[in-house]
PDB file of N, CA and C in Angstrom:
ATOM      1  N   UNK A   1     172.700 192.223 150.694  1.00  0.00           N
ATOM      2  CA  UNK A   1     171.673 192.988 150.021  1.00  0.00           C
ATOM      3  C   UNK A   1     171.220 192.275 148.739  1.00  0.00           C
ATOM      4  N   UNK A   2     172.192 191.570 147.657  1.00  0.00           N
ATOM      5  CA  UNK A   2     172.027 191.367 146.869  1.00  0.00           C
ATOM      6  C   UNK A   2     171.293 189.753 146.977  1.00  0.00           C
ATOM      7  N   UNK A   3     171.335 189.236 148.026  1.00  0.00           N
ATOM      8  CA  UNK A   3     170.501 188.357 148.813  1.00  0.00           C
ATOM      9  C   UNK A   3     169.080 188.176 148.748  1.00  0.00           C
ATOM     10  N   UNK A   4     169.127 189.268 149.587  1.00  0.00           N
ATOM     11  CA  UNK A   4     167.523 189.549 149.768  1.00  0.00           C
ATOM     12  C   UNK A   4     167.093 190.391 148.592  1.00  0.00           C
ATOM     13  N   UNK A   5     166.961 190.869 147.487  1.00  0.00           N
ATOM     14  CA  UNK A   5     166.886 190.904 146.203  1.00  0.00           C
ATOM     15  C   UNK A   5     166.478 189.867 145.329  1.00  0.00           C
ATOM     16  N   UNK A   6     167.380 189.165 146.038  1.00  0.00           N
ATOM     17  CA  UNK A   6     167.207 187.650 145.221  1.00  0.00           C
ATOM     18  C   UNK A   6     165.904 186.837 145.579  1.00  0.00           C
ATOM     19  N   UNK A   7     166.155 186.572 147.270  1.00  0.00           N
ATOM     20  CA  UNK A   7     164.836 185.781 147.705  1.00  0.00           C
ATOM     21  C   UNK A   7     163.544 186.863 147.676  1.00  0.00           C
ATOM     22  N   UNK A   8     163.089 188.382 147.479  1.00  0.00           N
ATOM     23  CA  UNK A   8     162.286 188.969 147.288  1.00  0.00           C
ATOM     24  C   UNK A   8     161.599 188.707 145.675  1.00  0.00           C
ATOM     25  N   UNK A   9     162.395 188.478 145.252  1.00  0.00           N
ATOM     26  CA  UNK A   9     162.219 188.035 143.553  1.00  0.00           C
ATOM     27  C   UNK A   9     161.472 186.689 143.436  1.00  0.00           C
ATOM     28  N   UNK A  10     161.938 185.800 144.584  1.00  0.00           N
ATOM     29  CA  UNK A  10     161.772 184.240 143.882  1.00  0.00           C
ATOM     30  C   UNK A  10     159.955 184.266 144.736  1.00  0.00           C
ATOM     31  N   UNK A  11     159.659 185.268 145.751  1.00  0.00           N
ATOM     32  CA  UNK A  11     158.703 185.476 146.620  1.00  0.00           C
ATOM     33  C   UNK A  11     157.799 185.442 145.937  1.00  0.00           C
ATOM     34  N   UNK A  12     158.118 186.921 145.205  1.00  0.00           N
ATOM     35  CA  UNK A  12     157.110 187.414 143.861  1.00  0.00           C
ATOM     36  C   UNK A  12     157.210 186.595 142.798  1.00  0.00           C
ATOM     37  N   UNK A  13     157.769 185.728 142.624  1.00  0.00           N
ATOM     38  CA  UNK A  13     157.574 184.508 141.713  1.00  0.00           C
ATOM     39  C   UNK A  13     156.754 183.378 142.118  1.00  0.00           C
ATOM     40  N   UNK A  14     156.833 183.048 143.194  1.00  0.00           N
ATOM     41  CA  UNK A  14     156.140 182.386 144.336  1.00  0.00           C
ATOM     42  C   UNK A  14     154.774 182.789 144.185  1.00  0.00           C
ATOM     43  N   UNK A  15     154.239 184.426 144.265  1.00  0.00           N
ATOM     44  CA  UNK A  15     153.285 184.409 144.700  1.00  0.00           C
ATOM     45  C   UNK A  15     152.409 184.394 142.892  1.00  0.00           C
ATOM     46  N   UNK A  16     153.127 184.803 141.929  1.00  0.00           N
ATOM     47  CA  UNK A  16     152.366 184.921 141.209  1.00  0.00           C
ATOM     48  C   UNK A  16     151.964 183.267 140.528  1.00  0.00           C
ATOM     49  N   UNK A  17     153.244 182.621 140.371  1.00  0.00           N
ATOM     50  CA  UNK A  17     152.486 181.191 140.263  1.00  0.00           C
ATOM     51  C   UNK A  17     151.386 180.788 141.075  1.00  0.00           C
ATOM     52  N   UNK A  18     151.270 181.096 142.399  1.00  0.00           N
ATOM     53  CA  UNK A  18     150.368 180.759 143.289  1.00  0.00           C
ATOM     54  C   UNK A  18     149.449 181.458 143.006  1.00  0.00           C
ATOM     55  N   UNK A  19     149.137 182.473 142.130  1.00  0.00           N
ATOM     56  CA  UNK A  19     147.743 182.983 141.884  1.00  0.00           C
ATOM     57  C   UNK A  19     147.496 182.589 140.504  1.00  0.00           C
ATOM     58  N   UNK A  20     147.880 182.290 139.813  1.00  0.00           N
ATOM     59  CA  UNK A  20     147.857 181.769 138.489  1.00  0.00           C
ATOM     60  C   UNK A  20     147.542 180.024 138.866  1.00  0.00           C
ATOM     61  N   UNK A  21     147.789 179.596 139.431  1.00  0.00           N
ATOM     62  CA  UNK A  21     147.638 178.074 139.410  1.00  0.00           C
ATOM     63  C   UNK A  21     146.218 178.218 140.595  1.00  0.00           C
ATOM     64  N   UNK A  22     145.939 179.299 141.527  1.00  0.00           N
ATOM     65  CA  UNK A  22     144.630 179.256 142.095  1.00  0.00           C
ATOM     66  C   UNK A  22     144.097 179.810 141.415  1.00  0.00           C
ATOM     67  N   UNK A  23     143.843 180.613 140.836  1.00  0.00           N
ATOM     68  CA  UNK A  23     142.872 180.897 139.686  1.00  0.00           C
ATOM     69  C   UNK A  23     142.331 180.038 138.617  1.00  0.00           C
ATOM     70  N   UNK A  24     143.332 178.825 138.311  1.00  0.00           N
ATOM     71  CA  UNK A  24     143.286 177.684 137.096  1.00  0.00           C
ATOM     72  C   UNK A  24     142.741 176.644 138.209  1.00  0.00           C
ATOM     73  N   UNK A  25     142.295 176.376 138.887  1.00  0.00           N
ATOM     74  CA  UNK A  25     141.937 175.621 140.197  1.00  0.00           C
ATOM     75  C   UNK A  25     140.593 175.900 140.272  1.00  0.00           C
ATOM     76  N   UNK A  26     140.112 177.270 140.660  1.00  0.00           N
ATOM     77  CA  UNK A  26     138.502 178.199 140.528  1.00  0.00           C
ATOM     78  C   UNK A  26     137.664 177.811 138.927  1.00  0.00           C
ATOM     79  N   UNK A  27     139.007 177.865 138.117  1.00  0.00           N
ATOM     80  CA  UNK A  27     138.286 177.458 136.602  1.00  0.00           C
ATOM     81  C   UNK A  27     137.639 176.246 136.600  1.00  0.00           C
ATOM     82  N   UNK A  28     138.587 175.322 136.991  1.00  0.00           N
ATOM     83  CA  UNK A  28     138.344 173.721 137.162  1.00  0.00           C
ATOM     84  C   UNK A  28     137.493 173.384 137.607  1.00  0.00           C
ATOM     85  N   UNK A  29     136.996 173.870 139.121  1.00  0.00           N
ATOM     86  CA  UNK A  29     136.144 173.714 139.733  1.00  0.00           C
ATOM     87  C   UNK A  29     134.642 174.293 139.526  1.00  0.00           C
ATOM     88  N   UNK A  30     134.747 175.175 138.465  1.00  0.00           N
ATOM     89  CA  UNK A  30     133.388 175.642 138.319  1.00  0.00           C
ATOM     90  C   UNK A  30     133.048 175.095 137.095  1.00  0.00           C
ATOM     91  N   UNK A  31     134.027 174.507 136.278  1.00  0.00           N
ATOM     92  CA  UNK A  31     133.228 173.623 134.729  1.00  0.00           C
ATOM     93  C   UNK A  31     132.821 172.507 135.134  1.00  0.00           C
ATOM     94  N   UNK A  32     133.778 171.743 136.382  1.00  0.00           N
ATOM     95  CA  UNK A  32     132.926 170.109 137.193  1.00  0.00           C
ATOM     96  C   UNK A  32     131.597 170.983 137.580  1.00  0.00           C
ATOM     97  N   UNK A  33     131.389 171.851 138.278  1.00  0.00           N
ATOM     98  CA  UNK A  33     130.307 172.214 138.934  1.00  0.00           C
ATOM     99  C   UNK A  33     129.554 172.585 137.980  1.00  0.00           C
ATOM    100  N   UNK A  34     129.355 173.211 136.850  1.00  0.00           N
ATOM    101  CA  UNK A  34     129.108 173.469 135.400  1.00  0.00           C
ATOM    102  C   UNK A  34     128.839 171.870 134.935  1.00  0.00           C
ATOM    103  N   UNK A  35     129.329 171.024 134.572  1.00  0.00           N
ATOM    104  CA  UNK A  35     129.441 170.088 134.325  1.00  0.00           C
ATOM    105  C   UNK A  35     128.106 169.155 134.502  1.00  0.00           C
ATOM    106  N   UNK A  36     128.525 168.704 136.299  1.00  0.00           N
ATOM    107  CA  UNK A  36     127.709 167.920 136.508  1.00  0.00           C
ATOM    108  C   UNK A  36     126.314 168.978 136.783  1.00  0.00           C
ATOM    109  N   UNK A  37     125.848 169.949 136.769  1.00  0.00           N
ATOM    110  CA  UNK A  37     124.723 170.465 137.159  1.00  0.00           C
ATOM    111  C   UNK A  37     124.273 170.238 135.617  1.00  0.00           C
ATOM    112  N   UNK A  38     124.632 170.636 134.380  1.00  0.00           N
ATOM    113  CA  UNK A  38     124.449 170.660 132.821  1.00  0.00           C
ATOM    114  C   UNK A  38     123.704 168.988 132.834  1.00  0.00           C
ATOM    115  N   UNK A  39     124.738 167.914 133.405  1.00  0.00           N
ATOM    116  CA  UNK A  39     124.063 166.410 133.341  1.00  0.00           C
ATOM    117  C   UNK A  39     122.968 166.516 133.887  1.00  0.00           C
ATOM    118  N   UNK A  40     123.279 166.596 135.510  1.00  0.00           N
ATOM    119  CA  UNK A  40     122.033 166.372 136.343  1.00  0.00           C
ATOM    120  C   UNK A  40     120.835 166.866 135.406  1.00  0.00           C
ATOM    121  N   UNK A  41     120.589 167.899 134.770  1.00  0.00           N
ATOM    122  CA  UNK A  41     119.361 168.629 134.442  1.00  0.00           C
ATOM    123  C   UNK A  41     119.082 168.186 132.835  1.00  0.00           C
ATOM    124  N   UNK A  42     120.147 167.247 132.246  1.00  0.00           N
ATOM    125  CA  UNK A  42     119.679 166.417 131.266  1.00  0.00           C
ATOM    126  C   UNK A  42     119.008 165.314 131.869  1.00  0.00           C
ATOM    127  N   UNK A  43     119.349 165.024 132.983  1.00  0.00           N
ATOM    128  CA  UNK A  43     119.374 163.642 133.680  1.00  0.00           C
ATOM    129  C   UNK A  43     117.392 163.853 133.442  1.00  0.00           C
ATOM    130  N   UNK A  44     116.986 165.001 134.046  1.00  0.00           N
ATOM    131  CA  UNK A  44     116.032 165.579 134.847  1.00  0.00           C
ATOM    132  C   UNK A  44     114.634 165.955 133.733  1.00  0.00           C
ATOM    133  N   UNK A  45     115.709 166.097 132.826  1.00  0.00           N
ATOM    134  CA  UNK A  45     114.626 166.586 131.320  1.00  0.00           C
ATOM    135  C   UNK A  45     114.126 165.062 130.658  1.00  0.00           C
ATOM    136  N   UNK A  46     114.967 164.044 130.449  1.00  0.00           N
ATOM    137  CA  UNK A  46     114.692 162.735 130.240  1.00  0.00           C
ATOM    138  C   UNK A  46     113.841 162.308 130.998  1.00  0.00           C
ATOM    139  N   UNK A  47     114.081 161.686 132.285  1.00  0.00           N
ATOM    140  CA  UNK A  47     113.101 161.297 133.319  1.00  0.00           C
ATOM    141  C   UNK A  47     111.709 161.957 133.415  1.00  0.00           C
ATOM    142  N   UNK A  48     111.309 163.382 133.217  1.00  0.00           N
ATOM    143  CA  UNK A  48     110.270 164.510 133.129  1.00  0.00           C
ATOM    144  C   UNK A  48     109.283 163.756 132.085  1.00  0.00           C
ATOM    145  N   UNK A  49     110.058 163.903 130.603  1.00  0.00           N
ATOM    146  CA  UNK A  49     109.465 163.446 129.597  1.00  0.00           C
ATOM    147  C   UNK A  49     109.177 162.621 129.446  1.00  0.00           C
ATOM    148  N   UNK A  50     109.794 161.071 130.283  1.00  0.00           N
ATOM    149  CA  UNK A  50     108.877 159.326 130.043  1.00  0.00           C
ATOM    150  C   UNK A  50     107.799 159.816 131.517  1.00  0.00           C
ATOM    151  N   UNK A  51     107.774 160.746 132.292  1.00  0.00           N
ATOM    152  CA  UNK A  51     106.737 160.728 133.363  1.00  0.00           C
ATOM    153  C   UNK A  51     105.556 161.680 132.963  1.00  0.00           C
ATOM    154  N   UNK A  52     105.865 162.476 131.597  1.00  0.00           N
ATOM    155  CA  UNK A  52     105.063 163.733 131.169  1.00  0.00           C
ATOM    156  C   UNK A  52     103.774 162.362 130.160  1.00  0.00           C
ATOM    157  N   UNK A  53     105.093 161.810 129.489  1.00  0.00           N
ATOM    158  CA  UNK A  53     104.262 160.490 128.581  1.00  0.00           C
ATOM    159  C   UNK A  53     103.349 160.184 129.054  1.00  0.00           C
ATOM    160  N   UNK A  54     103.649 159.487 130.820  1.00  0.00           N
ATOM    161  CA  UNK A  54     103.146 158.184 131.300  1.00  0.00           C
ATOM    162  C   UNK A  54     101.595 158.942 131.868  1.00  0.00           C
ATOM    163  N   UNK A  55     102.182 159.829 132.487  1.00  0.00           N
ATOM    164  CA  UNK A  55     100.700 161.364 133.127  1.00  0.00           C
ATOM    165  C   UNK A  55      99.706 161.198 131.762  1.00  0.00           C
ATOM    166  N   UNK A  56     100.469 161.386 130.920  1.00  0.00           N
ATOM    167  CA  UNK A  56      99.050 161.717 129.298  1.00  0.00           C
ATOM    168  C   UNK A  56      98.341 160.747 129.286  1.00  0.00           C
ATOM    169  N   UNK A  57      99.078 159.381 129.012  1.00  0.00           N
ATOM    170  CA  UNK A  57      98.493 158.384 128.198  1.00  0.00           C
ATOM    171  C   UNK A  57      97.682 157.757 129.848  1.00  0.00           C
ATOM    172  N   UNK A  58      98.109 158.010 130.970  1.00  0.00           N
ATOM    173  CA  UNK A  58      97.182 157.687 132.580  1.00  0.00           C
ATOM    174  C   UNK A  58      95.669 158.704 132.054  1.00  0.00           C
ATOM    175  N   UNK A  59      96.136 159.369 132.171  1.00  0.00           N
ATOM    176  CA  UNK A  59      95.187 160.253 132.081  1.00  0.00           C
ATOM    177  C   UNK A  59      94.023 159.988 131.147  1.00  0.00           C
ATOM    178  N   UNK A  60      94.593 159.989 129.912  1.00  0.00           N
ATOM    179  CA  UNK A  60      93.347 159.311 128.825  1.00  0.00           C
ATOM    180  C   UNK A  60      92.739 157.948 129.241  1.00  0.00           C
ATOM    181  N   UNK A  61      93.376 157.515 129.572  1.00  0.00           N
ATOM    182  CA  UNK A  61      92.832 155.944 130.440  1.00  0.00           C
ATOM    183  C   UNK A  61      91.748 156.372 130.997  1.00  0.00           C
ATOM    184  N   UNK A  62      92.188 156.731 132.366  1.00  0.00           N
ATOM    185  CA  UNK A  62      91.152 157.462 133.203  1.00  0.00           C
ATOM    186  C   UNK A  62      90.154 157.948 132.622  1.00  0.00           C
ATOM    187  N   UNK A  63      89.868 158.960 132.052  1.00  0.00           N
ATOM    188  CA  UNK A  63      89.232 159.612 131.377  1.00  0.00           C
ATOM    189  C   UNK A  63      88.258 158.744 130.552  1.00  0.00           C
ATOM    190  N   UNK A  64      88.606 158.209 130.087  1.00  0.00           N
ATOM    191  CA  UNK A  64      88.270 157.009 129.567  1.00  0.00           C
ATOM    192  C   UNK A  64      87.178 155.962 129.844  1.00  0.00           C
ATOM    193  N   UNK A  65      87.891 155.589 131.055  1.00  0.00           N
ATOM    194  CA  UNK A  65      87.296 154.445 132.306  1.00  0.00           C
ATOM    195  C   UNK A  65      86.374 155.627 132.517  1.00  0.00           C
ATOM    196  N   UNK A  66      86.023 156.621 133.338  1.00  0.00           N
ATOM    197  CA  UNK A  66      85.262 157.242 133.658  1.00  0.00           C
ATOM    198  C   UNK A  66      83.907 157.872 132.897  1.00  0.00           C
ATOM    199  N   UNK A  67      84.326 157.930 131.216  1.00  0.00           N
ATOM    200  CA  UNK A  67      83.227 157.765 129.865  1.00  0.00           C
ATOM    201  C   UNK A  67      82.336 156.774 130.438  1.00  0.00           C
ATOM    202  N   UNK A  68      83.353 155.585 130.167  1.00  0.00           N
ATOM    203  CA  UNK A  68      82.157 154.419 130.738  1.00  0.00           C
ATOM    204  C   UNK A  68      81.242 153.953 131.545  1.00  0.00           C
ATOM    205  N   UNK A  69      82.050 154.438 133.041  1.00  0.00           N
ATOM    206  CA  UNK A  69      81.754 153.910 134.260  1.00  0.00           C
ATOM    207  C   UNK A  69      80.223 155.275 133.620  1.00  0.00           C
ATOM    208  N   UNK A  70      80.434 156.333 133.376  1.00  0.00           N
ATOM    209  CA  UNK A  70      79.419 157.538 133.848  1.00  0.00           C
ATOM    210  C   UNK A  70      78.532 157.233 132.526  1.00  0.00           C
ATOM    211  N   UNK A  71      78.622 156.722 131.468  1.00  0.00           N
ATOM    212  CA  UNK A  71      77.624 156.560 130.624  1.00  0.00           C
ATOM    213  C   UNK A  71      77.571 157.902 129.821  1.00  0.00           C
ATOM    214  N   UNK A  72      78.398 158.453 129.279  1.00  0.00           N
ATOM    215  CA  UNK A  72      78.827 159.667 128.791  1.00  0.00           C
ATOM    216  C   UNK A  72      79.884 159.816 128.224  1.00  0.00           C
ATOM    217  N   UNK A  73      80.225 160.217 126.783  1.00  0.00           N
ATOM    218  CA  UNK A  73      81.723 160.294 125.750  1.00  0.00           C
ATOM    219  C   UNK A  73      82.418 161.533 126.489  1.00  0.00           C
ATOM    220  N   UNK A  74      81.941 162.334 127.468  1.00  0.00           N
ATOM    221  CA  UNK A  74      82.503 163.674 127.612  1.00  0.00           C
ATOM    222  C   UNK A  74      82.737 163.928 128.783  1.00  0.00           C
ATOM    223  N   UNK A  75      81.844 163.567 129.849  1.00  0.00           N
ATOM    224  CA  UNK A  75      81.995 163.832 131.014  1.00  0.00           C
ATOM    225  C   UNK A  75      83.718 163.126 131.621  1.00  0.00           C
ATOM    226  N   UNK A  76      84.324 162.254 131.395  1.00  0.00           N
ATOM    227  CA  UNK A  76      85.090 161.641 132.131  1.00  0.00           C
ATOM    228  C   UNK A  76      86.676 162.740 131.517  1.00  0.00           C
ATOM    229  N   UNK A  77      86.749 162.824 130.743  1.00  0.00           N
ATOM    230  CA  UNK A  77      87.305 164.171 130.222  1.00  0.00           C
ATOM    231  C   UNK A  77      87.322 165.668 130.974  1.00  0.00           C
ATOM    232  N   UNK A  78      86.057 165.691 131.307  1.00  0.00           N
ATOM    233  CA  UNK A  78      85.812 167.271 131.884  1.00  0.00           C
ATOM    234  C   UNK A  78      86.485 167.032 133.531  1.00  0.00           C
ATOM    235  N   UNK A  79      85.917 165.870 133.937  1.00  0.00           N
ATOM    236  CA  UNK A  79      86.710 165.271 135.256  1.00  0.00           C
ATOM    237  C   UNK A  79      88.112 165.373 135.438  1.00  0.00           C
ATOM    238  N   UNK A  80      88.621 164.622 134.485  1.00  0.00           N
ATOM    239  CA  UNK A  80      90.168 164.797 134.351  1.00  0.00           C
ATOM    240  C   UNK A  80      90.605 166.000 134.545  1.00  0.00           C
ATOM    241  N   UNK A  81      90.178 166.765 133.260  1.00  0.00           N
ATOM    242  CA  UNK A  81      90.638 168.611 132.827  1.00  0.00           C
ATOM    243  C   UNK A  81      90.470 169.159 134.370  1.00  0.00           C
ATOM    244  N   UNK A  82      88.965 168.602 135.335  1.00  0.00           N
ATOM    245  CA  UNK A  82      88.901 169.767 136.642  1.00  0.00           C
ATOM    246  C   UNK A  82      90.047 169.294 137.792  1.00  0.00           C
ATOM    247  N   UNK A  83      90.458 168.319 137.421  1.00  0.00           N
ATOM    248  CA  UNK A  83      91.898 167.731 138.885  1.00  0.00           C
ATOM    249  C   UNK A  83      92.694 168.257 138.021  1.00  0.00           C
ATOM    250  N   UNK A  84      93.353 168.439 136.852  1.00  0.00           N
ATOM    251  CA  UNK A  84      94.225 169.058 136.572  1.00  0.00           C
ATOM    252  C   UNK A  84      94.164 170.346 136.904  1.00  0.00           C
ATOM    253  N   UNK A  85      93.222 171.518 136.562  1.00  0.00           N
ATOM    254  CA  UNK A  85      92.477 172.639 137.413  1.00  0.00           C
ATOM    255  C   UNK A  85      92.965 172.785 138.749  1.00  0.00           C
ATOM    256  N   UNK A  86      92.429 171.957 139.499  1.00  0.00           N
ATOM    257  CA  UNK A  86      92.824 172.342 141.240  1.00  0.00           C
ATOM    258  C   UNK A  86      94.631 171.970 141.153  1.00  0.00           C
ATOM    259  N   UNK A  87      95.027 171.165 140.592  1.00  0.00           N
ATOM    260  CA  UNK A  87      96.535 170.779 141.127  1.00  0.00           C
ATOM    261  C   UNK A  87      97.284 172.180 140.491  1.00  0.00           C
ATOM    262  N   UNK A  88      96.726 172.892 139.597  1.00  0.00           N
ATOM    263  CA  UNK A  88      97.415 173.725 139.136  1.00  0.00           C
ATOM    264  C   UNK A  88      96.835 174.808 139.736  1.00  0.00           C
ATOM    265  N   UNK A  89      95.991 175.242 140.172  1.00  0.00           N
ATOM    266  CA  UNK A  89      95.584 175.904 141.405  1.00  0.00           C
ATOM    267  C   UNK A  89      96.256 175.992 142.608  1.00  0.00           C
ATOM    268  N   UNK A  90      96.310 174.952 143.245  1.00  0.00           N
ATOM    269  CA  UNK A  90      97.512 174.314 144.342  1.00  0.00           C
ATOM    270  C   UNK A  90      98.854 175.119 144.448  1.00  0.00           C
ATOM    271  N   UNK A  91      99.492 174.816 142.962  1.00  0.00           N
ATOM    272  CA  UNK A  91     100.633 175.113 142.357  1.00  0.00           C
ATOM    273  C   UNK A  91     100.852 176.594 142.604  1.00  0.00           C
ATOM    274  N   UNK A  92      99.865 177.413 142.116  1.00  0.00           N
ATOM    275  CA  UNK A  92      99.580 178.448 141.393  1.00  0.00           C
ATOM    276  C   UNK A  92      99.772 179.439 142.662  1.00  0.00           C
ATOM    277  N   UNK A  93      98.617 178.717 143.725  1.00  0.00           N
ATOM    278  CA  UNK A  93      99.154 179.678 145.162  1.00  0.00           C
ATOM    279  C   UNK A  93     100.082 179.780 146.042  1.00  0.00           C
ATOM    280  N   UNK A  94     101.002 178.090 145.483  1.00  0.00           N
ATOM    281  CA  UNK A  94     102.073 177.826 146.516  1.00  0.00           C
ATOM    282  C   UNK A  94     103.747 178.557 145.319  1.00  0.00           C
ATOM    283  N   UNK A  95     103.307 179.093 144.485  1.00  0.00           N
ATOM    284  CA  UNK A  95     104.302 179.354 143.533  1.00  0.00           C
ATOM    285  C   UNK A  95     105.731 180.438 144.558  1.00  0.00           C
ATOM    286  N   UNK A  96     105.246 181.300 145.071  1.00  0.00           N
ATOM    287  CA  UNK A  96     105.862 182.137 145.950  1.00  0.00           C
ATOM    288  C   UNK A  96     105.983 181.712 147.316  1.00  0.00           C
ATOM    289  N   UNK A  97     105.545 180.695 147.780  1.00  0.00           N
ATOM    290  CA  UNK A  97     105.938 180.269 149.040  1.00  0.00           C
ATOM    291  C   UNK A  97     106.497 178.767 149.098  1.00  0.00           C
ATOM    292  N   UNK A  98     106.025 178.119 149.488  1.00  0.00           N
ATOM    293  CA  UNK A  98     106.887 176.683 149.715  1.00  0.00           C
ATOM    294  C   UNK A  98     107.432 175.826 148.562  1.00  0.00           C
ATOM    295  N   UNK A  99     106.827 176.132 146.995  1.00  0.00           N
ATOM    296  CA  UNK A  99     107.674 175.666 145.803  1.00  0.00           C
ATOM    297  C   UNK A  99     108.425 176.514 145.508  1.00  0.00           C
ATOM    298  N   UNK A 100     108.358 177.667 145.417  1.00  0.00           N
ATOM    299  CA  UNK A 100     109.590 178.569 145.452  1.00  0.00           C
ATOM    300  C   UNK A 100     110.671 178.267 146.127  1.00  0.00           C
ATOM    301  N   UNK A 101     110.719 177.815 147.513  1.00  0.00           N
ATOM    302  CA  UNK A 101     111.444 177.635 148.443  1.00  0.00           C
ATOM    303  C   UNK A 101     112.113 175.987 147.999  1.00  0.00           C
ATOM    304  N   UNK A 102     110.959 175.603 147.703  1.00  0.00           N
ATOM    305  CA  UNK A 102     111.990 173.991 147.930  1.00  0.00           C
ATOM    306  C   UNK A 102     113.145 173.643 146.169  1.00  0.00           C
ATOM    307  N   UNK A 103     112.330 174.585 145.603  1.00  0.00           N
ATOM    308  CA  UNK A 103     113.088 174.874 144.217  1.00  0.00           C
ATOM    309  C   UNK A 103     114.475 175.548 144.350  1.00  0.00           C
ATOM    310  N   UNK A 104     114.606 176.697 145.222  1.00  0.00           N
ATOM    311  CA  UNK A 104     115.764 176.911 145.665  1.00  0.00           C
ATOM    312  C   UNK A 104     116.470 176.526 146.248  1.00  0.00           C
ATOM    313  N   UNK A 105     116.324 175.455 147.340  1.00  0.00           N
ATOM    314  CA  UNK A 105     116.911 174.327 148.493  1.00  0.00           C
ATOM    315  C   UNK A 105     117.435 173.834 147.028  1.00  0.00           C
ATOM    316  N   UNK A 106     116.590 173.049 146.105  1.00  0.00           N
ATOM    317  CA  UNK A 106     117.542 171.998 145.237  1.00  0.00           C
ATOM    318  C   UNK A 106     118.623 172.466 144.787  1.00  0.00           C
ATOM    319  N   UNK A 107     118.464 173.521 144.241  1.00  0.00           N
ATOM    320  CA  UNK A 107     119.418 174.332 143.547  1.00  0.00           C
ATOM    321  C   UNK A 107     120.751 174.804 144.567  1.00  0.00           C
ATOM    322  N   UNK A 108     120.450 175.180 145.243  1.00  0.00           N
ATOM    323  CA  UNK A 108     121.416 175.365 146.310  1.00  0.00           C
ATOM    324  C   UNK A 108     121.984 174.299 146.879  1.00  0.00           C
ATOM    325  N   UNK A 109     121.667 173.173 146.952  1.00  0.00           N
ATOM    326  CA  UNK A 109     122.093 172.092 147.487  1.00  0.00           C
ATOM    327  C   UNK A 109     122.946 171.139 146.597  1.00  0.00           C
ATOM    328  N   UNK A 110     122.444 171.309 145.135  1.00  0.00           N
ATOM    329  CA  UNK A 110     123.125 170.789 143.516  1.00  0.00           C
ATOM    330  C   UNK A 110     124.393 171.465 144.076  1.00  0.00           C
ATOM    331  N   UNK A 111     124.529 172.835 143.637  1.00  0.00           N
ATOM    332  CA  UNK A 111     125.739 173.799 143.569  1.00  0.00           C
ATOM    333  C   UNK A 111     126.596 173.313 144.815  1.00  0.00           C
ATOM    334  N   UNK A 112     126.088 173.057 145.610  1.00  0.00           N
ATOM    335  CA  UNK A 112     127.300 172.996 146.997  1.00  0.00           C
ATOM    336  C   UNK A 112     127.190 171.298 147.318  1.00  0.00           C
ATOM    337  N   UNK A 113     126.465 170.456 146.215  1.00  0.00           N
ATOM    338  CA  UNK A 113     126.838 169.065 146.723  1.00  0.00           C
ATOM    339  C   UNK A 113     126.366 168.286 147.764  1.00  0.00           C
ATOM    340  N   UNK A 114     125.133 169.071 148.250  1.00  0.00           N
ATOM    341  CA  UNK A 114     124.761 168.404 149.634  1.00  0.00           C
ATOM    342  C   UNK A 114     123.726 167.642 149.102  1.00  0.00           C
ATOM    343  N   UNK A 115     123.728 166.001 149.874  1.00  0.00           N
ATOM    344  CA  UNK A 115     122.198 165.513 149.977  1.00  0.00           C
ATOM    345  C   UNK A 115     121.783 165.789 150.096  1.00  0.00           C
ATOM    346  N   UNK A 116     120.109 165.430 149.546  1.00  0.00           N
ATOM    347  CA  UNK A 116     119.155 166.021 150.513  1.00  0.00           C
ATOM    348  C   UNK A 116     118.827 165.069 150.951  1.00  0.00           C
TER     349      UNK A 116
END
């Protein structure tokens, strides 16, 4: 009797280390996952901003070239401003359907590690 007392004890010792060390395991695993998602999306804010740059200063170019080519300080400007217009139009109707969707694929795919 005083046996099985004993090994019932070391069980419940057993099991509570084993939930204490899986629980410290769940922690671990969600600050890497915490972690690298925090990088990735620095990664993502850097890269954005030399391509947000490169879009402006394209753009004034363009805009630009198009003053000339059209013989007009203003028109090549208004050109620019109306493709920015439709792409954000584009955007604007696909917001709830297929960018919604592929915004969540990334995200879902970050969190669980899958290529895409």
């Amino acid at each position: 009797m005083e046996e099985l007392k004993k090994s019932a004890t070391e069980a419940i010792n057993d099991l509570k280390t084993y939930a204490e060390k899986t629980a410290e395991l769940y922690k671990l695993q969600a600050a890497e996952k915490g972690s690298q998602m925090g990088a990735s999306m620095i990664v993502y804010i850097i890269i954005g901003s030399f391509a947000g740059l490169s879009v402006i200063f394209l753009s004034l170019f363009f805009a630009l070239w198009m003053n000339e080519k059209l013989n007009s300080p203003y028109f090549g400007f208004l050109c620019v401003a109306g493709g920015y217009l439709l792409v954000t139009f584009i955007f604007w109707t696909g917001r709830n359907g297929w960018l919604k969707n592929m915004f969540t694929d990334r995200i879902i795919q970050s969190i669980f590690n899958q290529e895409s």
